[in-house]
Structure formats: structure tokens, C-alpha cells
N, C-alpha and C. Protein backbone atom coordinates (compact mmCIF):
# COMPACT_ATOMS: atom_id res chain seq x y z
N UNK A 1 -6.98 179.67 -3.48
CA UNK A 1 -7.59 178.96 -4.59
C UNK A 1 -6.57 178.09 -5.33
N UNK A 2 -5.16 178.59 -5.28
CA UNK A 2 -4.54 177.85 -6.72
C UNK A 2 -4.08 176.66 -5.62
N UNK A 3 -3.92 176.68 -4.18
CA UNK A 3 -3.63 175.52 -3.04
C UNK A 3 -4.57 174.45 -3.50
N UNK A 4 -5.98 174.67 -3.42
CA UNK A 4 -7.32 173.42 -3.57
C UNK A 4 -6.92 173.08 -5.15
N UNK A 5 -6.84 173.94 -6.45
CA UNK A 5 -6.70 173.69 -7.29
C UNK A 5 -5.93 172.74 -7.37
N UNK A 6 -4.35 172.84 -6.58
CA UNK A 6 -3.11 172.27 -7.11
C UNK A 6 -3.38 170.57 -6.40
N UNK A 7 -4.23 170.20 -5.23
CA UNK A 7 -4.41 169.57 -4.72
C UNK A 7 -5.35 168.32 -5.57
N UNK A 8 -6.72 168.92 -6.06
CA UNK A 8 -7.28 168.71 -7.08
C UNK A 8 -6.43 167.86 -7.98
N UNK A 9 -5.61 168.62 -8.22
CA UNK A 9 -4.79 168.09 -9.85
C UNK A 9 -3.90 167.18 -9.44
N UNK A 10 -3.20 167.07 -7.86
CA UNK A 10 -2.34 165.99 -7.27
C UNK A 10 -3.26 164.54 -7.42
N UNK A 11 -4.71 164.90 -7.31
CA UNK A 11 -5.42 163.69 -6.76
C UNK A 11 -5.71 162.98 -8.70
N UNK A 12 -6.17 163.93 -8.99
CA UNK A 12 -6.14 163.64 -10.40
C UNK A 12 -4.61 162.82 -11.21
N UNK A 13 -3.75 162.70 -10.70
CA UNK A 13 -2.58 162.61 -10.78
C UNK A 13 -3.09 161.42 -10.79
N UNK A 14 -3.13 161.01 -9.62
CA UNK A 14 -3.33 159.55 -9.18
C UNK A 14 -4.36 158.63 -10.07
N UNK A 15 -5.23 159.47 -9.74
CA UNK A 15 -6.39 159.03 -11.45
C UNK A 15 -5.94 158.03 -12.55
N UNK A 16 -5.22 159.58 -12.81
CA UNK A 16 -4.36 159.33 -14.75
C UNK A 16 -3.53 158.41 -14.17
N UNK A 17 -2.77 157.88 -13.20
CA UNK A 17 -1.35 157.32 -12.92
C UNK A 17 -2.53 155.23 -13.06
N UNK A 18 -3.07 155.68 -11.84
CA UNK A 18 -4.08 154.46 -12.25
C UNK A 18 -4.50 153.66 -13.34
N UNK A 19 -4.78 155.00 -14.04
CA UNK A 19 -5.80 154.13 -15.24
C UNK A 19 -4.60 154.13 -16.00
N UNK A 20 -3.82 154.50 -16.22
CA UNK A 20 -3.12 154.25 -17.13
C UNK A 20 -2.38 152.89 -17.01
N UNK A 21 -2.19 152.23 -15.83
CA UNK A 21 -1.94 151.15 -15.69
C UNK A 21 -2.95 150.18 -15.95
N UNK A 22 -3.88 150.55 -15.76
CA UNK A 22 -5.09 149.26 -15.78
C UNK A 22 -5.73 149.28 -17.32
N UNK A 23 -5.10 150.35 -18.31
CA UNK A 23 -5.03 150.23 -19.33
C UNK A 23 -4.78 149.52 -20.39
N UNK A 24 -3.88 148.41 -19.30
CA UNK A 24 -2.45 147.28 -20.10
C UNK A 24 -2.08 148.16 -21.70
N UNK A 25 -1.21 148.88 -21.55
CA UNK A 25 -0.80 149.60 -23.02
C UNK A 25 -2.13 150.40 -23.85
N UNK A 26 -2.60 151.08 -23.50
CA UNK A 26 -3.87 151.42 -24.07
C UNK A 26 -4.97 150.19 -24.99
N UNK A 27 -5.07 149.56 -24.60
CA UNK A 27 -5.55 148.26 -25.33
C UNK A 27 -7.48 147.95 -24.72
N UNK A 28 -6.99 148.56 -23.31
CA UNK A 28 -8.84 148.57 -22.45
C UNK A 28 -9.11 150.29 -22.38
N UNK A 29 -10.16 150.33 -23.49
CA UNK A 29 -11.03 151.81 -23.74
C UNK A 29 -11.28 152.42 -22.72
N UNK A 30 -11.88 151.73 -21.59
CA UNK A 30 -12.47 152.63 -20.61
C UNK A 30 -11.26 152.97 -19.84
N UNK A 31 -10.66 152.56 -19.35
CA UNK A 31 -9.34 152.90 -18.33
C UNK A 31 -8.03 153.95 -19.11
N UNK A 32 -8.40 153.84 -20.68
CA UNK A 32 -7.45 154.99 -21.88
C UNK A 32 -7.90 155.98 -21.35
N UNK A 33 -9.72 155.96 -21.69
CA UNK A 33 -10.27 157.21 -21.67
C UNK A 33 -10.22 158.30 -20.10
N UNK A 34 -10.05 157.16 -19.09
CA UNK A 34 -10.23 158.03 -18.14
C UNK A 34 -8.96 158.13 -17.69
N UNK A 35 -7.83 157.74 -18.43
CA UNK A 35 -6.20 158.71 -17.96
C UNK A 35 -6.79 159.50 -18.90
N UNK A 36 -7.22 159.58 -20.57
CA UNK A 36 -6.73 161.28 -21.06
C UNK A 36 -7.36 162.37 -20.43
N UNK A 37 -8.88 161.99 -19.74
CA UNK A 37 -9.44 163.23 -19.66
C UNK A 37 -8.45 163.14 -17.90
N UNK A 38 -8.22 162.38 -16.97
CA UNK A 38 -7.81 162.90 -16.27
C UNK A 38 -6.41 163.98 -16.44
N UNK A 39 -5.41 162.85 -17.32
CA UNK A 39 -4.26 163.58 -17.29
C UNK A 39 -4.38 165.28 -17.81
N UNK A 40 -5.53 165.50 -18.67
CA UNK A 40 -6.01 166.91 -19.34
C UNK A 40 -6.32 167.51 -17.76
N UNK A 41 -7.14 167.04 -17.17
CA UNK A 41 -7.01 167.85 -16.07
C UNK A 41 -6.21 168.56 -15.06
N UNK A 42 -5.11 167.20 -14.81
CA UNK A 42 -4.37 167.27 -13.57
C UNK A 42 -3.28 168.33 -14.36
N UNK A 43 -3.24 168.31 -15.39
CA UNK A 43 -2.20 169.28 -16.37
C UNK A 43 -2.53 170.36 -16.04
N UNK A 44 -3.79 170.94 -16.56
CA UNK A 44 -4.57 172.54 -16.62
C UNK A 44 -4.43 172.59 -15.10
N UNK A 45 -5.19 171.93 -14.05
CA UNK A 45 -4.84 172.55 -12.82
C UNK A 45 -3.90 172.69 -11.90
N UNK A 46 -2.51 172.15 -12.42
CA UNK A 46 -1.29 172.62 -12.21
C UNK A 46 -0.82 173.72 -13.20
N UNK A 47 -1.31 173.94 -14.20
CA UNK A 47 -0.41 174.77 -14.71
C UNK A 47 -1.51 176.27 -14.44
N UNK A 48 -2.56 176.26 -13.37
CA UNK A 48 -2.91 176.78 -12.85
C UNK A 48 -2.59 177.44 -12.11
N UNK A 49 -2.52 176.57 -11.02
CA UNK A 49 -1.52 176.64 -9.81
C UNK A 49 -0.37 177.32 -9.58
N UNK A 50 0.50 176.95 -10.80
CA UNK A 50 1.84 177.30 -11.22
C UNK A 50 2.05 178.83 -11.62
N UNK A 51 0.45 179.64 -12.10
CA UNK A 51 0.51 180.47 -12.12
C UNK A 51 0.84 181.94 -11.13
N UNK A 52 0.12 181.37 -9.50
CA UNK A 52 0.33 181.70 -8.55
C UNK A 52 1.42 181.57 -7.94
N UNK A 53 1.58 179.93 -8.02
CA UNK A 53 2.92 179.44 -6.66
C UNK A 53 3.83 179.44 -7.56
N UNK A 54 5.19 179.35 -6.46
CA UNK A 54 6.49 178.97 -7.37
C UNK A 54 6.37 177.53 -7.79
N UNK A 55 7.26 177.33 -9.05
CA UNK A 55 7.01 176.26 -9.53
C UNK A 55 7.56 175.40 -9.02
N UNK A 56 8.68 174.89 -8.56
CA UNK A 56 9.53 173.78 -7.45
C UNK A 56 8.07 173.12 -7.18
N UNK A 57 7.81 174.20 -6.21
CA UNK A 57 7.01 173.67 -4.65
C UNK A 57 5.40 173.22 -5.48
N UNK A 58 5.26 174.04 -6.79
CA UNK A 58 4.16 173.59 -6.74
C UNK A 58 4.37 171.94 -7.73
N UNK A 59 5.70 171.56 -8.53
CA UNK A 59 5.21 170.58 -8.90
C UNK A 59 5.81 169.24 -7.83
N UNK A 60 6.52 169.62 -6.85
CA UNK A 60 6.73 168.72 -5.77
C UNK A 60 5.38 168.17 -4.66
N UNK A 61 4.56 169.48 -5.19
CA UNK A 61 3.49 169.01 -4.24
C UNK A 61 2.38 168.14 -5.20
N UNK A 62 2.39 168.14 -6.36
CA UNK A 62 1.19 167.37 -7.57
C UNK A 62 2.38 166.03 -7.39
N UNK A 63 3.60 166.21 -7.60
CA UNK A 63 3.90 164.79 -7.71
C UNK A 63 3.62 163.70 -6.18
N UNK A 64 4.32 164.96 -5.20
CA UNK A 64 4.03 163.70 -3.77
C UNK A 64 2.85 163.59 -3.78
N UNK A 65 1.75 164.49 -4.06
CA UNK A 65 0.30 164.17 -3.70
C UNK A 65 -0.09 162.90 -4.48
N UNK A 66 0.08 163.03 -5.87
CA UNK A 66 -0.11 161.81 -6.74
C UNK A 66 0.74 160.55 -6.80
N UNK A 67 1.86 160.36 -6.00
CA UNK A 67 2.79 159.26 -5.99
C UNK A 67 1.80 158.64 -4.45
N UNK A 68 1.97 159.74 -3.40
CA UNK A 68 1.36 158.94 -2.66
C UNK A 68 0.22 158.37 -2.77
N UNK A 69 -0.84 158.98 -2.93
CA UNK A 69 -2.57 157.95 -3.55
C UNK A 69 -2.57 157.20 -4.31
N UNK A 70 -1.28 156.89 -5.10
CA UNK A 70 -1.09 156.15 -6.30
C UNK A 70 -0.57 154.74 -5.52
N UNK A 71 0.42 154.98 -4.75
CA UNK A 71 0.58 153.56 -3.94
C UNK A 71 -0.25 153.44 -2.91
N UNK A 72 -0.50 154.26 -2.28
CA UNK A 72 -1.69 153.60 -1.39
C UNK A 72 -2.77 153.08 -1.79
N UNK A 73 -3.34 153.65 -3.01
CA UNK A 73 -4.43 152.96 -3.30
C UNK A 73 -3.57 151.52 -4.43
N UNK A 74 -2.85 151.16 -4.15
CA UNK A 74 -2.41 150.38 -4.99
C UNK A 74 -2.39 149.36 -3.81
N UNK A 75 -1.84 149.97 -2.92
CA UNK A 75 -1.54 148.63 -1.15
C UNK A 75 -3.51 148.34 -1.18
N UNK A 76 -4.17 149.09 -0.86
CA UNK A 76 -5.19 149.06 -0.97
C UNK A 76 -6.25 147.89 -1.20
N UNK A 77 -5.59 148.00 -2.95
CA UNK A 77 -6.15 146.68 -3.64
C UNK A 77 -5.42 145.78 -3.99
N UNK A 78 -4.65 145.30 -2.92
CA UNK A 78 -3.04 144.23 -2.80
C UNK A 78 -3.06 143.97 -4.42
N UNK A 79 -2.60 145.10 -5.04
CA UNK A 79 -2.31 145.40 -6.15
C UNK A 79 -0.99 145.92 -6.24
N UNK A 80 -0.16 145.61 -4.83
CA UNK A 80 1.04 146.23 -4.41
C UNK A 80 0.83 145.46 -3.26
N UNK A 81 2.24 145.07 -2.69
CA UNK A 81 2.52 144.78 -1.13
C UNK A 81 2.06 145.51 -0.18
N UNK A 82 2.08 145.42 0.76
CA UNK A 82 2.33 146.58 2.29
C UNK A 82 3.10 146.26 2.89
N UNK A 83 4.08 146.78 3.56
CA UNK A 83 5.06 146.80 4.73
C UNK A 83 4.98 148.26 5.67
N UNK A 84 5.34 147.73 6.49
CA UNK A 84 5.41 148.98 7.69
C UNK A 84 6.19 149.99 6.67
N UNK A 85 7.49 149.96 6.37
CA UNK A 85 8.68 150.31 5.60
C UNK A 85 7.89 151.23 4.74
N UNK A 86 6.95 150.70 4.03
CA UNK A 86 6.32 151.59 2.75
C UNK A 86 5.43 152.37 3.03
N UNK A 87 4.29 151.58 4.36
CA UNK A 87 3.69 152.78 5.00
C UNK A 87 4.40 154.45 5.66
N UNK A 88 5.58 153.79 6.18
CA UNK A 88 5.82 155.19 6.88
C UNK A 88 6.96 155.82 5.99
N UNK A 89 7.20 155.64 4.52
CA UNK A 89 7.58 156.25 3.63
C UNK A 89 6.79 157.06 2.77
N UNK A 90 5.30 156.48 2.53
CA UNK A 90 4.32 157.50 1.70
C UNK A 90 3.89 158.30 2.83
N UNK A 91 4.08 158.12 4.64
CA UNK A 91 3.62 159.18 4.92
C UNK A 91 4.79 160.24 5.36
N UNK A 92 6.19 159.91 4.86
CA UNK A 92 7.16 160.77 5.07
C UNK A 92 6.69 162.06 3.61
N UNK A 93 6.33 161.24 2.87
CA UNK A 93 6.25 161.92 1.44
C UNK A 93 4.64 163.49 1.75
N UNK A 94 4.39 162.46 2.63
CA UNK A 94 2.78 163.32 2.57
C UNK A 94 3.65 164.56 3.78
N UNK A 95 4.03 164.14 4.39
CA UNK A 95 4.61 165.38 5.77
C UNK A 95 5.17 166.27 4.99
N UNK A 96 6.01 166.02 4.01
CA UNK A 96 7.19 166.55 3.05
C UNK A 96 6.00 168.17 2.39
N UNK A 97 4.99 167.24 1.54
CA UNK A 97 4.37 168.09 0.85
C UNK A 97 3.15 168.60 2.09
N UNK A 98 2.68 168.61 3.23
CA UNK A 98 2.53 169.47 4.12
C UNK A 98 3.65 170.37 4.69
N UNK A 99 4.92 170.20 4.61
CA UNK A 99 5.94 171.27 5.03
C UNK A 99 5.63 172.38 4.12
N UNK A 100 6.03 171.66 2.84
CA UNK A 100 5.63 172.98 1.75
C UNK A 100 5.21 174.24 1.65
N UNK A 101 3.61 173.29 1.81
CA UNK A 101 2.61 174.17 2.13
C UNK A 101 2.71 175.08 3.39
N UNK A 102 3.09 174.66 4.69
CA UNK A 102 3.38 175.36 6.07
C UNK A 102 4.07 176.46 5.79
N UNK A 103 5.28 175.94 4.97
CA UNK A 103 6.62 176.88 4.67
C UNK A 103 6.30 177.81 3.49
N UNK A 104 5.32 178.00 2.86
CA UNK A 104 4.47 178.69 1.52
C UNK A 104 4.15 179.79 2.63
């Protein structure tokens, strides 16, 4: 349970990481509102998580989970470049936080 949880809260990561950019400085309401309630989330279900797993591994795995969906969905909406280079770096990041888990 605290694995799906912590996963949950990686993706939520990405959420809050999003809107908070498309926020331009908190200045656009709708994109504020949906980093606080995300970031409230992705918080509680890591510090969920954290209750179970060790903490290292569990906040290495909310950050790669949320760094990576955060640029991919950023290449996505050429809201960011793409290069080969960056592709097979967010998926070094994603292997990284599947070792983790293997090695958990």
C-alpha cells in the first residue's frame, strides 16, 4: 500500500510542479489552486509512505517519479525541447527509481 501511495504522490508531484509554473508567480487562480491542493496531497502521501519505507528511497522515488512526468510532459507540450540526450536521461531516472523498488 505505502508503494501505490508513494507513487500516487510522485505523480501528484508533477501536478503541483506543473501548475505551479503555469501559475506565472501565483497571479492565474486556477493553476495556484491546483498546485495547493495538489502539493497538500503529494505531501500527506509521502509522508505516508515514509511511514513504512525508509526515507532515502522513499523520497528519491517521489522526486524521480515527479522530475520525470514533469519533463516529459513538458517535451510533450514543446513546452521544453526534446533530444535523444534528454529522452534517455528521464528514462535513466525512471530505471533508477525501479531499482529501488526491486532492491526494497
Amino acid at each position: 500500500m505505502a508503494w501505490i501511495v508513494l507513487v500516487l504522490s510522485g505523480v501528484l508531484e508533477a501536478v503541483w510542479a506543473t501548475a505551479l509554473g503555469r501559475s506565472e508567480g501565483f497571479t492565474k487562480i486556477g493553476p495556484s489552486v491546483v498546485f495547493v491542493i495538489a502539493l497538500i496531497l503529494s505531501m500527506a502521501g509521502l509522508a505516508f509512505a515514509m511511514r513504512t519505507l525508509p526515507t532515502g528511497t522513499s523520497y528519491a522515488v517521489w522526486v524521480g517519479i515527479g522530475a520525470s512526468l514533469t519533463v516529459g510532459f513538458a517535451m510533450v507540450t514543446a513546452a521544453e525541447s526534446t533530444s535523444l540526450v534528454k529522452i534517455l536521461l528521464v528514462v535513466a531516472i525512471v530505471a533508477c527509481v525501479v531499482g529501488l523498488k526491486v532492491l526494497h
